[in-house]
C-alpha atoms as a PDB file:
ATOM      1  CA  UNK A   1       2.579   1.028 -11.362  1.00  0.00           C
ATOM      2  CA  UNK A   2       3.741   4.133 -13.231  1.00  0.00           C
ATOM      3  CA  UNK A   3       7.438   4.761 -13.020  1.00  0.00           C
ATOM      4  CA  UNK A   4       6.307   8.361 -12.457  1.00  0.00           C
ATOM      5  CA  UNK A   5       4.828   7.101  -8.724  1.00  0.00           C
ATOM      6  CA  UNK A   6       7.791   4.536  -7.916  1.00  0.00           C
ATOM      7  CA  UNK A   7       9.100   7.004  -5.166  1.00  0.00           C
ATOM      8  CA  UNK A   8       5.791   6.906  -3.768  1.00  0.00           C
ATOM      9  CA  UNK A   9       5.009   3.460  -3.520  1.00  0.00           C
ATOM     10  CA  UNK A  10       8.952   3.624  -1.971  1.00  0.00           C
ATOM     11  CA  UNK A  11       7.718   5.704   0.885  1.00  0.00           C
ATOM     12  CA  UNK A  12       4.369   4.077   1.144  1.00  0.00           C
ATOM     13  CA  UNK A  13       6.129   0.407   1.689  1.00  0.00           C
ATOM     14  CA  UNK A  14       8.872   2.125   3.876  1.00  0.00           C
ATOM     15  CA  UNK A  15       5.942   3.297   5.909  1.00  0.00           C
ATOM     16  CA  UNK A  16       4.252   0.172   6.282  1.00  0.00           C
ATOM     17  CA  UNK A  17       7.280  -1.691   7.346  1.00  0.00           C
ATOM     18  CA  UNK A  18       8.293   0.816  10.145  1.00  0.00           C
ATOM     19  CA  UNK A  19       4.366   0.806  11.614  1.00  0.00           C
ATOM     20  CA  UNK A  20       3.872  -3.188  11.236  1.00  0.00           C
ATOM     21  CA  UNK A  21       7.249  -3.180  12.774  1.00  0.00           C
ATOM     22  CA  UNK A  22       6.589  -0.761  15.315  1.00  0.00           C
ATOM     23  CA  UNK A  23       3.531  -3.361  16.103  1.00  0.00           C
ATOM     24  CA  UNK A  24       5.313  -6.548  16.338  1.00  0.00           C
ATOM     25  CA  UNK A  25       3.553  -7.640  13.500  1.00  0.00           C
ATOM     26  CA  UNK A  26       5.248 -10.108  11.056  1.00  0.00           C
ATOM     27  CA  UNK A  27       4.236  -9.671   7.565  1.00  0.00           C
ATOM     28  CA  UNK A  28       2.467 -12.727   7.310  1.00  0.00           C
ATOM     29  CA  UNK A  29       0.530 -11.368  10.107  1.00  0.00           C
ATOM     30  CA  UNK A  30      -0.508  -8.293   7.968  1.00  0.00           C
ATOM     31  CA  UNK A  31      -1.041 -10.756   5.313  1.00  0.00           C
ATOM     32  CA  UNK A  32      -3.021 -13.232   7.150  1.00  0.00           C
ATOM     33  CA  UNK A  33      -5.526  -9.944   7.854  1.00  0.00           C
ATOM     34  CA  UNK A  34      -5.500  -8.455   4.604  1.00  0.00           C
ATOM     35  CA  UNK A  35      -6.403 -11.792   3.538  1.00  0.00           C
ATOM     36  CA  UNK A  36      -3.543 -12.065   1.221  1.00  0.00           C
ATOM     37  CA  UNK A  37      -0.332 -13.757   2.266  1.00  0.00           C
ATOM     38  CA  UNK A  38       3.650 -12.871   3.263  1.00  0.00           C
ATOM     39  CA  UNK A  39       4.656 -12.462  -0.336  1.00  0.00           C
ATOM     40  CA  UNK A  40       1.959 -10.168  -1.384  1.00  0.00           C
ATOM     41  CA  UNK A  41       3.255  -7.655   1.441  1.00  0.00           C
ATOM     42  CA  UNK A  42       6.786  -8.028   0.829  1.00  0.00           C
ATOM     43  CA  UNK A  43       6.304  -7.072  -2.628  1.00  0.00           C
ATOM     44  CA  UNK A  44       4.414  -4.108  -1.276  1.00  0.00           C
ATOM     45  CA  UNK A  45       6.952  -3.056   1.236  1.00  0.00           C
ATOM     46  CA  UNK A  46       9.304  -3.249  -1.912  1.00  0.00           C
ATOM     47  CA  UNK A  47       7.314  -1.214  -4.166  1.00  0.00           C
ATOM     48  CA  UNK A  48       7.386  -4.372  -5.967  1.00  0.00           C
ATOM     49  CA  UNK A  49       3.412  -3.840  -6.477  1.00  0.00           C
ATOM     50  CA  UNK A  50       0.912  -1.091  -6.579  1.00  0.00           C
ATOM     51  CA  UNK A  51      -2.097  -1.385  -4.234  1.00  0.00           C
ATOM     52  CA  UNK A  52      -5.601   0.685  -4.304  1.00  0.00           C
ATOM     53  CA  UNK A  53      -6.612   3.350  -1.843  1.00  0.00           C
ATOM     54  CA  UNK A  54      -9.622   0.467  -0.726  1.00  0.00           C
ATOM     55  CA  UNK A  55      -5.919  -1.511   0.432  1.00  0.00           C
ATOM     56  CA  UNK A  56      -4.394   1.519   1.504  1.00  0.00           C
ATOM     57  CA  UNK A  57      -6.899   2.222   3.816  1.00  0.00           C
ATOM     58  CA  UNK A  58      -7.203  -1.312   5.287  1.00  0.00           C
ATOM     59  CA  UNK A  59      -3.673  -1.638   5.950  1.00  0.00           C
ATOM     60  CA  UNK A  60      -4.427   1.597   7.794  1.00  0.00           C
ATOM     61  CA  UNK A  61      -6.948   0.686   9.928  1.00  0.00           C
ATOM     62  CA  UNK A  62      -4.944  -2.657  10.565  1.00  0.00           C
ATOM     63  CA  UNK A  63      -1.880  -0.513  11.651  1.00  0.00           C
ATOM     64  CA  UNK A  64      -4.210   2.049  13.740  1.00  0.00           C
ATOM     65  CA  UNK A  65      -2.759   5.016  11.883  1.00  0.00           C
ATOM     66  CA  UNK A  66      -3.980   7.461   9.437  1.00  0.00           C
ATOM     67  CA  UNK A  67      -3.481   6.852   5.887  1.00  0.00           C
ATOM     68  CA  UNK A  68      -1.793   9.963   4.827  1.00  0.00           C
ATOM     69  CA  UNK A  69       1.272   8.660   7.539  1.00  0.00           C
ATOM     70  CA  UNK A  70       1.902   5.530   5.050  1.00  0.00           C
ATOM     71  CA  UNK A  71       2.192   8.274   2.467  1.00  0.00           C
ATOM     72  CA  UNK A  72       3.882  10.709   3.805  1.00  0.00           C
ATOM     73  CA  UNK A  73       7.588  11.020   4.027  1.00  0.00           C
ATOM     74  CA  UNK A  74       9.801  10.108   7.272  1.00  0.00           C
ATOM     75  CA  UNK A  75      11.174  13.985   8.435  1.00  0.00           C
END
């Protein structure tokens, strides 16, 4: 990932945390449907790792929100 995006991919994992969170979803959970595993969306939630928009909007439609939320800053 570009160290011009990190903040980006900072808000983007903070956003996934709160909405698997606000799901009761572990991360392995996420992981299990992304078909990936608990360390892949740690390192996500981190900004540890860049994802692509065809992730982005899985995540998204795993989470039931829209995928400009898991971009968009907390107010």
């Amino acid at each position: 990932m570009a160290p011009a995006y990190r903040e980006h991919y900072r808000i983007m994992g903070l956003n996934i945390a709160y909405y698997r969170n606000l799901r009761d979803m572990s991360q392995e959970q996420l992981g299990d449907k992304l078909n990936s595993n608990q360390s892949y969306v740690s390192r996500i939630e981190r900004a540890s790792v860049g994802i692509s928009m065809d992730k982005l909007f899985r995540i998204s439609e795993i989470l039931n929100v829209e995928p400009y939320l898991l971009l968009k800053p907390k107010d």
